[in-house]
C-alpha atoms as a PDB file:
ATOM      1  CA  UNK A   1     -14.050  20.436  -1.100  1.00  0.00           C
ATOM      2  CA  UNK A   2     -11.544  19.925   1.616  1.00  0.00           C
ATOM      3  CA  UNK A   3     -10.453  16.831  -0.216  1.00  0.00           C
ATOM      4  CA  UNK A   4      -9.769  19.021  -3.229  1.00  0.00           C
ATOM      5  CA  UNK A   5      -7.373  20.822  -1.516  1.00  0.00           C
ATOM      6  CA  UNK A   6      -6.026  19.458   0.568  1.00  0.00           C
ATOM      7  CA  UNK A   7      -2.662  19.492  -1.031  1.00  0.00           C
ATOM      8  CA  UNK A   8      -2.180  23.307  -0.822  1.00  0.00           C
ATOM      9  CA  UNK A   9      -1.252  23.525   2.591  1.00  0.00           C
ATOM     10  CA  UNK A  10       1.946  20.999   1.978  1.00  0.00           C
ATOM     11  CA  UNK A  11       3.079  24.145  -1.040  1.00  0.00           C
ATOM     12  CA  UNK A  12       2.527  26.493   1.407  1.00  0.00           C
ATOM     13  CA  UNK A  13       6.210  27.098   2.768  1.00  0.00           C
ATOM     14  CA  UNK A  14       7.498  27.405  -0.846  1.00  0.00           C
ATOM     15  CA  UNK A  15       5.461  29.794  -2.148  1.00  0.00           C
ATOM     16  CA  UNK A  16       5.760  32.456   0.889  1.00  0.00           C
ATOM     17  CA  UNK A  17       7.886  33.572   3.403  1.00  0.00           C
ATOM     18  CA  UNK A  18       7.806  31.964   6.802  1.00  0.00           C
ATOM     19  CA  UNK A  19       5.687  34.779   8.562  1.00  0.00           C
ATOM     20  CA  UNK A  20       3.559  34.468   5.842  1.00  0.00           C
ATOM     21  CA  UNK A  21       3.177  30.895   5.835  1.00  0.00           C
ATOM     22  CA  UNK A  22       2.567  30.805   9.369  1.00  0.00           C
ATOM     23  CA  UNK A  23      -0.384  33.267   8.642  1.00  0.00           C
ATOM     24  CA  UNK A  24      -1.863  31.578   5.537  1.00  0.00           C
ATOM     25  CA  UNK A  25      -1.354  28.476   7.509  1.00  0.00           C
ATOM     26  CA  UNK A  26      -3.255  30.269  10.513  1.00  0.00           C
ATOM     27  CA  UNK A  27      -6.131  31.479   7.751  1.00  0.00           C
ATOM     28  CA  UNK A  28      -6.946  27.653   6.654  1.00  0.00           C
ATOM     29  CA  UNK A  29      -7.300  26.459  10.020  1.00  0.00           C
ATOM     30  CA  UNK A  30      -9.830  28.858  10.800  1.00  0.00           C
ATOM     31  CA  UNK A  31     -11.393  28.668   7.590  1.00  0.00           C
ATOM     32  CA  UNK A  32     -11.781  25.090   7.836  1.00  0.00           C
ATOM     33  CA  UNK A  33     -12.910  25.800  11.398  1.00  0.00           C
ATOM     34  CA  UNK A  34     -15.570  28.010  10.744  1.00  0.00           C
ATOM     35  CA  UNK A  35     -14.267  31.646  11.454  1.00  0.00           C
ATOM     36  CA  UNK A  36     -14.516  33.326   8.644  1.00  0.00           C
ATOM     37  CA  UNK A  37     -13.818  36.226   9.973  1.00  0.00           C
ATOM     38  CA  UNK A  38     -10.265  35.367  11.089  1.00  0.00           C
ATOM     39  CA  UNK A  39      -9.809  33.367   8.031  1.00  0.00           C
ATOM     40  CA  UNK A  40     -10.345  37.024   6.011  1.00  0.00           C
ATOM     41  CA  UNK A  41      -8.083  38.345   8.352  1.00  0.00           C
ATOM     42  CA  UNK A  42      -5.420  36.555   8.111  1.00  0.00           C
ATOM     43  CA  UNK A  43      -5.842  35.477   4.223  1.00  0.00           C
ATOM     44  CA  UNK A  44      -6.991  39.049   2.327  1.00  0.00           C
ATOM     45  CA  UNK A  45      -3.835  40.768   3.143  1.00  0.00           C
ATOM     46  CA  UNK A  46      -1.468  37.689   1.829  1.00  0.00           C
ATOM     47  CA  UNK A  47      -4.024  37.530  -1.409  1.00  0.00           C
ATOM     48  CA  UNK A  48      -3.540  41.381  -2.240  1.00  0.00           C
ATOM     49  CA  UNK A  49       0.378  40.328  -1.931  1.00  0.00           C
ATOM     50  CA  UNK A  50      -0.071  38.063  -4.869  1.00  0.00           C
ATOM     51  CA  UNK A  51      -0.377  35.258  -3.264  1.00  0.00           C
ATOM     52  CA  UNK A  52      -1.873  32.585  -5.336  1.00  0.00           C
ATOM     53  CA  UNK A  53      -2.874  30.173  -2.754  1.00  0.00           C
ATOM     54  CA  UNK A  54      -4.135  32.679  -0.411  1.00  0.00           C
ATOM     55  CA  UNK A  55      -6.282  34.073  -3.337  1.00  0.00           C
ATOM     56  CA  UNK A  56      -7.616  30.949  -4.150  1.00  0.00           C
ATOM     57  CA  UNK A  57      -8.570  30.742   0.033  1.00  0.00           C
ATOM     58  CA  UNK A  58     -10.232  33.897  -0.249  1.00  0.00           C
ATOM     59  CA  UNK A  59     -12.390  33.277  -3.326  1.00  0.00           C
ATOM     60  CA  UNK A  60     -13.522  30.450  -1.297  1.00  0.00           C
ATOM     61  CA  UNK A  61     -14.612  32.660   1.950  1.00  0.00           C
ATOM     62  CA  UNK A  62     -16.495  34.886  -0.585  1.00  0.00           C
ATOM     63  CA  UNK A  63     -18.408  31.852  -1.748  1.00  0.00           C
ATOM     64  CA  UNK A  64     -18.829  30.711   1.874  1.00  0.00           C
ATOM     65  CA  UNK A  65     -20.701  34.252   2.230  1.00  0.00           C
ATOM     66  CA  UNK A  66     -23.172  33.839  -0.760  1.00  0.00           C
ATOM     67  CA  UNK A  67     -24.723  36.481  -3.009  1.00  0.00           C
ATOM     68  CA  UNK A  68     -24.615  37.860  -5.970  1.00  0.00           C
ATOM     69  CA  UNK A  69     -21.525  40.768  -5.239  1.00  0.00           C
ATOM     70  CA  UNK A  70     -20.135  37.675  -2.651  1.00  0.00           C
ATOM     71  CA  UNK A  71     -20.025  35.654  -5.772  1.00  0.00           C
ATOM     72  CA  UNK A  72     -18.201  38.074  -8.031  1.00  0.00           C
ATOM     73  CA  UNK A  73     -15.310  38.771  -5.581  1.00  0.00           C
ATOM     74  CA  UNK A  74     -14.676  35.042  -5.626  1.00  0.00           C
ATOM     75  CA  UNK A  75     -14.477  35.173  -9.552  1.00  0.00           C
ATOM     76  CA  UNK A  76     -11.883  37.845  -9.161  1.00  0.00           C
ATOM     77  CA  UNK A  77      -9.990  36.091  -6.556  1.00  0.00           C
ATOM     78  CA  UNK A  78     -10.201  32.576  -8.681  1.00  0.00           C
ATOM     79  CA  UNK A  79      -8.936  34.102 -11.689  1.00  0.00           C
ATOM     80  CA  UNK A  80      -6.135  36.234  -9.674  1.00  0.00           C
ATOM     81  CA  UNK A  81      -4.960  32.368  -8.569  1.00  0.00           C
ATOM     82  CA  UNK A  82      -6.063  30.288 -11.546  1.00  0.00           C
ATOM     83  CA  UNK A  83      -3.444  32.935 -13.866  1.00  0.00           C
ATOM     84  CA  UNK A  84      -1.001  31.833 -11.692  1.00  0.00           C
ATOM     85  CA  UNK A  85      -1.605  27.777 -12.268  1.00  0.00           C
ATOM     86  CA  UNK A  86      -3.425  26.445  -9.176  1.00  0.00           C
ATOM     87  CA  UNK A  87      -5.295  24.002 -10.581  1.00  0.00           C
ATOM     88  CA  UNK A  88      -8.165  24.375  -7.649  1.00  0.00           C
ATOM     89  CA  UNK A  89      -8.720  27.950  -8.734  1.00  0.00           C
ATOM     90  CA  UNK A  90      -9.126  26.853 -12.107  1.00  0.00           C
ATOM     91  CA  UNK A  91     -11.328  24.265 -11.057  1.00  0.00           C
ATOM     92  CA  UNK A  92     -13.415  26.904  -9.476  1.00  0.00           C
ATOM     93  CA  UNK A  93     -13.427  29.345 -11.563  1.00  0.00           C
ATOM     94  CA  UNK A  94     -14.976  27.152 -14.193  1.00  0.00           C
ATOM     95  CA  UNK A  95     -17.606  25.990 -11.984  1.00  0.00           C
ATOM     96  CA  UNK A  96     -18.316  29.706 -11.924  1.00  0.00           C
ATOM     97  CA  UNK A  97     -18.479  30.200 -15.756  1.00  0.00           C
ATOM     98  CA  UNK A  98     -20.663  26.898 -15.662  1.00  0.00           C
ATOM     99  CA  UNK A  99     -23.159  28.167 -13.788  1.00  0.00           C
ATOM    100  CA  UNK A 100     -22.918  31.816 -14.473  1.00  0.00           C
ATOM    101  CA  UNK A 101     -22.513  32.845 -10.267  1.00  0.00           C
ATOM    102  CA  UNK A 102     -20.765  36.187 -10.382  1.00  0.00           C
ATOM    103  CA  UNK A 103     -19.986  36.049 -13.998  1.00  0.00           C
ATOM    104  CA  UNK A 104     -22.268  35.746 -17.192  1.00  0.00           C
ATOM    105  CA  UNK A 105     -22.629  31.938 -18.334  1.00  0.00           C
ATOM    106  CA  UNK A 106     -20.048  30.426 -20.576  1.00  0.00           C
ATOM    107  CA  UNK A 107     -19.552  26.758 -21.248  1.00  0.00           C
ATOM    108  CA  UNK A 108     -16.440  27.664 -23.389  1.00  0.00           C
ATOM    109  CA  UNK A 109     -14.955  29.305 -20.804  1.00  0.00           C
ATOM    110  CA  UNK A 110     -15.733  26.668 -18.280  1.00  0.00           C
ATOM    111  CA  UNK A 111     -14.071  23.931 -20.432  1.00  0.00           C
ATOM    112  CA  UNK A 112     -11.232  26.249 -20.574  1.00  0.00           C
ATOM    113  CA  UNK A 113     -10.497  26.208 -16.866  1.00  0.00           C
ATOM    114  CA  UNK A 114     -11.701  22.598 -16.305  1.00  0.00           C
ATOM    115  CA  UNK A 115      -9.079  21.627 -18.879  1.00  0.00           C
ATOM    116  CA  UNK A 116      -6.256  23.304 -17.400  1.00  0.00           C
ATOM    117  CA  UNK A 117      -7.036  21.922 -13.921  1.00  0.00           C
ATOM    118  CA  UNK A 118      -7.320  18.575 -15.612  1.00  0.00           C
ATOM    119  CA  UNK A 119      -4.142  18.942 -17.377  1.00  0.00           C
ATOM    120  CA  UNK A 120      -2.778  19.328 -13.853  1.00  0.00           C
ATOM    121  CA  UNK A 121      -4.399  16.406 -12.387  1.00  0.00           C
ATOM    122  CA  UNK A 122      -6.991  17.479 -10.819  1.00  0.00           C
ATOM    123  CA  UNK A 123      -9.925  14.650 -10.345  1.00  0.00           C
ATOM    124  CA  UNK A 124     -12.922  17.033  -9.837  1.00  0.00           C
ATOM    125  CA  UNK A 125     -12.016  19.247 -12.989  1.00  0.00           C
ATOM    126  CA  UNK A 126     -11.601  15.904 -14.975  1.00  0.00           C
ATOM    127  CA  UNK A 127     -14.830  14.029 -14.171  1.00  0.00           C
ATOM    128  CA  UNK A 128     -16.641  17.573 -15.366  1.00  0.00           C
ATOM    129  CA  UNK A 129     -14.699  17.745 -18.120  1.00  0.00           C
ATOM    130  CA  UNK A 130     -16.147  14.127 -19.186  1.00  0.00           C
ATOM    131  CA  UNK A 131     -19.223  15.362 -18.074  1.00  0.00           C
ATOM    132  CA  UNK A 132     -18.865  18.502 -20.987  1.00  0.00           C
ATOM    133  CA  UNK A 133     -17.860  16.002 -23.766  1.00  0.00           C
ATOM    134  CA  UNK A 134     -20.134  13.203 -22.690  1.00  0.00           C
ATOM    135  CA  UNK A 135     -23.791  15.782 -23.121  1.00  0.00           C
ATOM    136  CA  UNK A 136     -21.970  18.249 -26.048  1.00  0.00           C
ATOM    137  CA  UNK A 137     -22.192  21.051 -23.345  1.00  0.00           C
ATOM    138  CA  UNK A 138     -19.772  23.905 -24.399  1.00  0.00           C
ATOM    139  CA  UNK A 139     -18.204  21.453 -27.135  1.00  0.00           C
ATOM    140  CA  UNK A 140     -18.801  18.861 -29.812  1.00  0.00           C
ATOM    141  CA  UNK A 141     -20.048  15.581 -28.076  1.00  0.00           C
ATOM    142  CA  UNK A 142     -17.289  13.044 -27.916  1.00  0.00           C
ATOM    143  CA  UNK A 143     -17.268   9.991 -26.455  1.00  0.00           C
ATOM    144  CA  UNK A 144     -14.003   8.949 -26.423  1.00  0.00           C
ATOM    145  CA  UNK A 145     -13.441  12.040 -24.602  1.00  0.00           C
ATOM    146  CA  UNK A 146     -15.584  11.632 -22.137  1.00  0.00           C
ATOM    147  CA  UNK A 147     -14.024   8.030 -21.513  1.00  0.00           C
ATOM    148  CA  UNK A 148     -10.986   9.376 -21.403  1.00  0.00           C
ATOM    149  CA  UNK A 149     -11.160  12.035 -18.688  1.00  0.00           C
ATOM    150  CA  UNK A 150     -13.307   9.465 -16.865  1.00  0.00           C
ATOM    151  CA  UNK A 151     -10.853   7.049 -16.383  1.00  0.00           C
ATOM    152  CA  UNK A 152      -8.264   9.680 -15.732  1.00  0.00           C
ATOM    153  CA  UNK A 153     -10.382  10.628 -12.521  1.00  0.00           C
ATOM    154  CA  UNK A 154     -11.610   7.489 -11.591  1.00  0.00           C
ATOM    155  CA  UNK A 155      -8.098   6.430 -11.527  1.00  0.00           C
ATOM    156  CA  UNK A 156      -7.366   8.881  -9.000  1.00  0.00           C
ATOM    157  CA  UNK A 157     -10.472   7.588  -7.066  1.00  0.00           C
ATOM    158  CA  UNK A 158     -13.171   9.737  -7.772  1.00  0.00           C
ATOM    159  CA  UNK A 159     -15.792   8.028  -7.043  1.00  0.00           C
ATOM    160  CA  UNK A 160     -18.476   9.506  -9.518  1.00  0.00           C
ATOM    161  CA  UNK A 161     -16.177   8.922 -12.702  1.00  0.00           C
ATOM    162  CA  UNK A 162     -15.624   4.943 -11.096  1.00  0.00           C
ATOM    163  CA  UNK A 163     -19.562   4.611 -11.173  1.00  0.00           C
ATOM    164  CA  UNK A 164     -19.647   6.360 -14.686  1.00  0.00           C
ATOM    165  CA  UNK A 165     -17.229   3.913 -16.316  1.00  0.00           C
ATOM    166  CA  UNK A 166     -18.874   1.127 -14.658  1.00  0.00           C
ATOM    167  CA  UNK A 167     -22.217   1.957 -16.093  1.00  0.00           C
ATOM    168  CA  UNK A 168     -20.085   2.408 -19.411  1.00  0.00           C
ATOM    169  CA  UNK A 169     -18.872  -0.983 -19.410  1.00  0.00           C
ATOM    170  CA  UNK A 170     -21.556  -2.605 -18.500  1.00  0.00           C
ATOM    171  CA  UNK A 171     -23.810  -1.216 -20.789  1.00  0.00           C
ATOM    172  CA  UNK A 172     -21.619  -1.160 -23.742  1.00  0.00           C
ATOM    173  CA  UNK A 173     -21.813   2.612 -24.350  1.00  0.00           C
ATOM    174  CA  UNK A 174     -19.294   3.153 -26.702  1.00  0.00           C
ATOM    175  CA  UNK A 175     -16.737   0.792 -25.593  1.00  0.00           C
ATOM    176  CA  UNK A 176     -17.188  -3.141 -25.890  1.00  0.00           C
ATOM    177  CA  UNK A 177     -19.269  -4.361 -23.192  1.00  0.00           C
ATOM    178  CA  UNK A 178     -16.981  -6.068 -19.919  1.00  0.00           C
ATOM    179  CA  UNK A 179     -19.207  -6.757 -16.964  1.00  0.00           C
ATOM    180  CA  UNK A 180     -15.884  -7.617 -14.848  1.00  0.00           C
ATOM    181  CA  UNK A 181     -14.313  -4.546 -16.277  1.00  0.00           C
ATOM    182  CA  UNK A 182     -17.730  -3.042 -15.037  1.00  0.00           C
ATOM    183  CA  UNK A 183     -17.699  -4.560 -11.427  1.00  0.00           C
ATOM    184  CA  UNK A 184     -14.112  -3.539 -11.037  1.00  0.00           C
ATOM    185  CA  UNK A 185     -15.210   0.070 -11.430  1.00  0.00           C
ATOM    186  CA  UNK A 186     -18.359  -0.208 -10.092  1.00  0.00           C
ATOM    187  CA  UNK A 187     -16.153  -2.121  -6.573  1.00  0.00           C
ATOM    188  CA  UNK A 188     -13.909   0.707  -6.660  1.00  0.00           C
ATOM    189  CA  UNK A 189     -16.659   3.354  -5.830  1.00  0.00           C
ATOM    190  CA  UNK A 190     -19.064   1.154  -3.894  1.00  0.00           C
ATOM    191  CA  UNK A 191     -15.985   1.144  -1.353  1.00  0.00           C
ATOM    192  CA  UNK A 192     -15.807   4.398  -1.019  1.00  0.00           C
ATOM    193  CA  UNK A 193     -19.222   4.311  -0.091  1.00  0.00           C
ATOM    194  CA  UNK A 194     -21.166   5.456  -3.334  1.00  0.00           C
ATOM    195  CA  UNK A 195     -25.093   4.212  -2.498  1.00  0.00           C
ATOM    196  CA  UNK A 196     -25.472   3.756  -6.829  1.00  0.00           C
ATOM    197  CA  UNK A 197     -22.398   1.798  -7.094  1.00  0.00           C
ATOM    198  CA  UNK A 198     -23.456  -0.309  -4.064  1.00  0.00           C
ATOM    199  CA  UNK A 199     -26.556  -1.279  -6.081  1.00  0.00           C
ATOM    200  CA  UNK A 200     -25.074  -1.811  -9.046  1.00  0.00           C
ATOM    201  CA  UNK A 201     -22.577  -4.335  -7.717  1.00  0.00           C
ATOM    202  CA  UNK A 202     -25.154  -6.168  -5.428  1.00  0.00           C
ATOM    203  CA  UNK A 203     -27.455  -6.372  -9.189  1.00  0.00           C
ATOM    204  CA  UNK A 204     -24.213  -7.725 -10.469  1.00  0.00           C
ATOM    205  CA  UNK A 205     -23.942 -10.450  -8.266  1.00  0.00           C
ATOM    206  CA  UNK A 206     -27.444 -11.716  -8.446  1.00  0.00           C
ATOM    207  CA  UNK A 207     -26.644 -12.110 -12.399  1.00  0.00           C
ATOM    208  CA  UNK A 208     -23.571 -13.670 -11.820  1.00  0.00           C
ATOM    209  CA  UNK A 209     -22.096 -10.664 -14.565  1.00  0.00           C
ATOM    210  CA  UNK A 210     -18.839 -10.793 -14.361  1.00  0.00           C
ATOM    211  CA  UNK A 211     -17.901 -13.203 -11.207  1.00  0.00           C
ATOM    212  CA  UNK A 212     -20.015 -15.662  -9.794  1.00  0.00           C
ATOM    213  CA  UNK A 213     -23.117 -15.660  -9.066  1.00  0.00           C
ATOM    214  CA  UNK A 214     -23.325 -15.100  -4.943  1.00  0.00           C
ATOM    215  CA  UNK A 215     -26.453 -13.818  -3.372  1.00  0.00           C
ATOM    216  CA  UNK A 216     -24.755 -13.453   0.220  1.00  0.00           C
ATOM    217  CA  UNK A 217     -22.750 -10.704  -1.585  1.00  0.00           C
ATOM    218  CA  UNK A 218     -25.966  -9.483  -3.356  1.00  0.00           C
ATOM    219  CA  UNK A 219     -27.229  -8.949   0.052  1.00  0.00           C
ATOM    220  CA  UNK A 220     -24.040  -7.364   1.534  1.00  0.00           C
ATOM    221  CA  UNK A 221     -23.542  -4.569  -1.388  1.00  0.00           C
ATOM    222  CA  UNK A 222     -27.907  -4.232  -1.413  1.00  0.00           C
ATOM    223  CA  UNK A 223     -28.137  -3.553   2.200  1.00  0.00           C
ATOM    224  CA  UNK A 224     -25.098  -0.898   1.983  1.00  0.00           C
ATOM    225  CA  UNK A 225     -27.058   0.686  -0.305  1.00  0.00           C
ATOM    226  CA  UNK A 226     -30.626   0.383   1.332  1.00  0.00           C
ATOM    227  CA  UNK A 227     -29.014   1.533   4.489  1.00  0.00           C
ATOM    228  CA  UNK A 228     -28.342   4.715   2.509  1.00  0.00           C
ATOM    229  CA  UNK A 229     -32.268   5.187   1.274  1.00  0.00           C
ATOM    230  CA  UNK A 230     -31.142   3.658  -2.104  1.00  0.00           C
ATOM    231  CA  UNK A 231     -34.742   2.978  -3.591  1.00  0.00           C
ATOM    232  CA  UNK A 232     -33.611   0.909  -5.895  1.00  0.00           C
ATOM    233  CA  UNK A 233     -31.160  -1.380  -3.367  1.00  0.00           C
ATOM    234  CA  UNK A 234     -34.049  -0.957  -0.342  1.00  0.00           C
ATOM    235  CA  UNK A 235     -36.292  -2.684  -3.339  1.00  0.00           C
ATOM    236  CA  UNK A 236     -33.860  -5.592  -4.516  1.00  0.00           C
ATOM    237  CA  UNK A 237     -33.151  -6.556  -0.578  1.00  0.00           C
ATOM    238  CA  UNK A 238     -36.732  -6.546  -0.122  1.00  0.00           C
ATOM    239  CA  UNK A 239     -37.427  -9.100  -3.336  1.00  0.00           C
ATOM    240  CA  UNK A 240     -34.786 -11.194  -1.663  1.00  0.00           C
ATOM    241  CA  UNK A 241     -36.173 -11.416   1.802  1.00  0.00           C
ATOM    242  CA  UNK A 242     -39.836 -12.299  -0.094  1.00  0.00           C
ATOM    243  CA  UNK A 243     -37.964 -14.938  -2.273  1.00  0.00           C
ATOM    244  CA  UNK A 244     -35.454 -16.066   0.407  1.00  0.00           C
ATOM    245  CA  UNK A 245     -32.904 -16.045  -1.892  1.00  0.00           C
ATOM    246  CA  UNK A 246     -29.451 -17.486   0.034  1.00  0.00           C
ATOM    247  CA  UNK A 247     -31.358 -15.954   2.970  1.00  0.00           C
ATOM    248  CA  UNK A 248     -34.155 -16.970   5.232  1.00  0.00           C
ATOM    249  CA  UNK A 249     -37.694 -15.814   3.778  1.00  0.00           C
ATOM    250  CA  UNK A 250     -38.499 -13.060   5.963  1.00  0.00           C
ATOM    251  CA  UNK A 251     -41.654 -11.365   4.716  1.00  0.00           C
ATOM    252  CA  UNK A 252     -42.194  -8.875   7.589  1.00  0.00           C
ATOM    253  CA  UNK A 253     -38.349  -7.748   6.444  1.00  0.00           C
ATOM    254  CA  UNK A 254     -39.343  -7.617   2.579  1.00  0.00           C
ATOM    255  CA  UNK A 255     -42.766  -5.862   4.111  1.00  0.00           C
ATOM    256  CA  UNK A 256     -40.100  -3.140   5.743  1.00  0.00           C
ATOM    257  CA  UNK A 257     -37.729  -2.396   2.656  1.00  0.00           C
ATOM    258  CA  UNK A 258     -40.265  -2.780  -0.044  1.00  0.00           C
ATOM    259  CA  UNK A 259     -42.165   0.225   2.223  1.00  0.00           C
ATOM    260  CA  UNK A 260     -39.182   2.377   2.330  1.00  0.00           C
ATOM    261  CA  UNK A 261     -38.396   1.771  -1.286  1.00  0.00           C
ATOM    262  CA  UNK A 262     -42.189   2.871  -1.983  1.00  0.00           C
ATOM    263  CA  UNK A 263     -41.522   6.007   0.611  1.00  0.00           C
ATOM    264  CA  UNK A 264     -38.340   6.652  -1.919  1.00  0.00           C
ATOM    265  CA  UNK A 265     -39.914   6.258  -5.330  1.00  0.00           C
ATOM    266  CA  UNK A 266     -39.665   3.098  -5.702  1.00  0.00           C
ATOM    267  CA  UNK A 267     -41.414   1.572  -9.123  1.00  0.00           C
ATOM    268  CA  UNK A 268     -43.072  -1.653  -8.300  1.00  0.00           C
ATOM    269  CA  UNK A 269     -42.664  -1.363  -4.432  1.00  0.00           C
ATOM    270  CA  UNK A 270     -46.218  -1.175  -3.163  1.00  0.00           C
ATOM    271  CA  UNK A 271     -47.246  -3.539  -5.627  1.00  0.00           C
ATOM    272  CA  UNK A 272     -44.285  -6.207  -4.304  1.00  0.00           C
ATOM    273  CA  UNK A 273     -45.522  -5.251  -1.049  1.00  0.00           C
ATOM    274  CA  UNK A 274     -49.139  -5.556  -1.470  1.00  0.00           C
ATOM    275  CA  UNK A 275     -48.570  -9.200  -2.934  1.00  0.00           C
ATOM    276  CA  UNK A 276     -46.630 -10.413   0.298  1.00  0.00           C
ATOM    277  CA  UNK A 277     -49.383  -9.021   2.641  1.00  0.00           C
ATOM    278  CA  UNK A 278     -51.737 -11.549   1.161  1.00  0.00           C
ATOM    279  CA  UNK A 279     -49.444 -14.293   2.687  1.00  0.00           C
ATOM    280  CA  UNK A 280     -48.975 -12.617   6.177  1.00  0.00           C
ATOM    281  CA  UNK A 281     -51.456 -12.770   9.475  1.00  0.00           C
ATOM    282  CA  UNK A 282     -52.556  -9.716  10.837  1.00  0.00           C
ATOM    283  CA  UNK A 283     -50.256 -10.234  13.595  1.00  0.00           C
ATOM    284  CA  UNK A 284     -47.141 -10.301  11.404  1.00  0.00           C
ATOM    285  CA  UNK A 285     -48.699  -7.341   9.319  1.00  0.00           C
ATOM    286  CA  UNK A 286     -48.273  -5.549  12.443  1.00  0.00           C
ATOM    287  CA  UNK A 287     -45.062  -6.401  13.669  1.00  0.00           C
ATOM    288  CA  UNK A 288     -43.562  -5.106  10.393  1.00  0.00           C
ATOM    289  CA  UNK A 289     -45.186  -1.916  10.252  1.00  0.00           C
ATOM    290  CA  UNK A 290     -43.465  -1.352  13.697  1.00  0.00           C
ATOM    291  CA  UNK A 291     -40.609  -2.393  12.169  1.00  0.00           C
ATOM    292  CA  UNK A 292     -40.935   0.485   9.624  1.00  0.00           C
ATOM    293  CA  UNK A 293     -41.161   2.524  12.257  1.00  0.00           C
ATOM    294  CA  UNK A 294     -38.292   1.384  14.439  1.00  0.00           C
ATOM    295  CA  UNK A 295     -35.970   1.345  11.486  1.00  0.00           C
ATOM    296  CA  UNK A 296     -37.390   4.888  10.317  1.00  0.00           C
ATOM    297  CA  UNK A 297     -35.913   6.548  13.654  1.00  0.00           C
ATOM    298  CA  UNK A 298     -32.495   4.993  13.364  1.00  0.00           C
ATOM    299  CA  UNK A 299     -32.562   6.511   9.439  1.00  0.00           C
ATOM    300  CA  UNK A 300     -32.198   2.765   8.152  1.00  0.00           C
ATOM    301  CA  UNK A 301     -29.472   1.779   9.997  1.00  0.00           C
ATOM    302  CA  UNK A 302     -28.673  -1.780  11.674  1.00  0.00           C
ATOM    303  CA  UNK A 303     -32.399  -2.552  11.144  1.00  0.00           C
ATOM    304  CA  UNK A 304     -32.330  -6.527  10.618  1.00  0.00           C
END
């Protein structure tokens, strides 16, 4: 959430005076920080001024607070600052309407506010705004809609719409299928650290869809992933270890990732692992089961 706004305390000093701004300014640090008590301190009085931003602020405090009369005092202080065109409130407020917290459920109304926050650029409000159009929620299913908003966000590097039109491409859902257009989407949000994305591009690479075919990459992107508790990556890195595919065969590693797979829903897992224990001595049976356990405590990471 910080991310999304982390642009209003830049329009701070033109929307208030400078006492006020030093106060507002004041409220987000300690909301940010924790204190919500100071943060209402220092906010409520600047949001009963009009303020928009500070309204928007303390909407989010009352959300902070939970419950069901928490919840409708943030609807009244998003709409007090979404009237007034900040496009996080609007954002907000149609996650409210969404999921009917504080006020009754309405998918209308939450494309409503999503589209005016999109209008204004805002990433978050346009990936659900795809979302709406893409499943018909709250509005005739379109496509082309969907797309649209998609690339709108991922182009501002949200890193849920990258994966989405990734998928898109490379499935040729409603566009013409283009793998590299796929991979450059799917590259986009695997940097930013997106586990799915991660997997998808380390797939991509083992297929040699749309670049080269490089397992050494495969393995980079997989392990990412894996090191995340990506079932499906923690499986894939595994099948490469028991195939020794551009890497050493290592079946005491495959033994480790096709059992955390299996711990993480894995399909096929237990059966991939149960083959490879046929091939290994009792000794190396054991030394990967400590493995499991070794790599368990550090939560998958730097295992190998």
């Amino acid at each position: 959430m910080k991310k999304l706004i982390s642009f209003i305390p830049a329009i701070v000093l033109l929307c208030t005076s400078v006492a006020s701004a030093d106060n507002l300014e004041d409220g987000i640090d300690a909301y940010y920080k924790g204190n919500q008590a100071q943060a209402l301190e220092l906010i409520r009085p600047l949001a009963e001024k009009n303020n928009a931003v500070a309204q928007f602020f303390l909407g989010r405090i009352f959300i902070k607070a939970g419950g069901a009369l928490n919840y409708q005092e943030a609807v009244k202080w998003y709409r007090l600052s979404a009237e007034q065109g900040v496009a996080a409130a609007q954002y907000s407020l149609g996650r409210m309407y969404a999921s009917g917290k504080g006020v009754a459920q309405d998918d209308q109304e939450a494309i409503k506010w999503y589209r005016l926050a999109a209008e204004q650029g805002d990433e978050f409000a346009q990936f659900l705004l795809g979302r709406m159009y893409a499943t018909g929620r709250g509005v005739t299913q379109d496509y082309q809609e969907a797309i649209k908003w998609y690339r709108h966000s991922a182009e501002q590097g949200n890193e849920i719409s990258q994966f989405l039109l990734g998928r898109i491409y490379a499935r040729g859902e409603y566009v013409a299928k283009d793998y590299q257009e796929a991979m450059k989407w799917y590259r986009l949000s695997a940097e930013q650290g997106n586990a799915v994305s991660q997997a998808k591009l380390g797939w991509m690479y083992t297929k040699g869809e749309g670049t080269d075919q490089d397992y050494q990459e495969a393995v980079k992107w997989f392990r990412l992933a894996a090191e995340q508790g990506n079932a499906t990556a923690q499986y894939n890195l595994g099948a490469m270890y028991a195939m020794g595919d551009d890497v050493v065969q290592d079946y005491a590693r495959a033994y480790m990732w096709f059992s955390f797979a299996d711990g993480n829903g894995g399909k096929h897992a237990k059966d991939s692992r149960d083959r490879i224990v046929k091939e290994m001595t009792a000794s190396e049976i054991a030394a990967a089961q400590k493995m499991v356990q070794d790599c368990e405590k550090k939560k998958y990471k730097n295992c190998e």
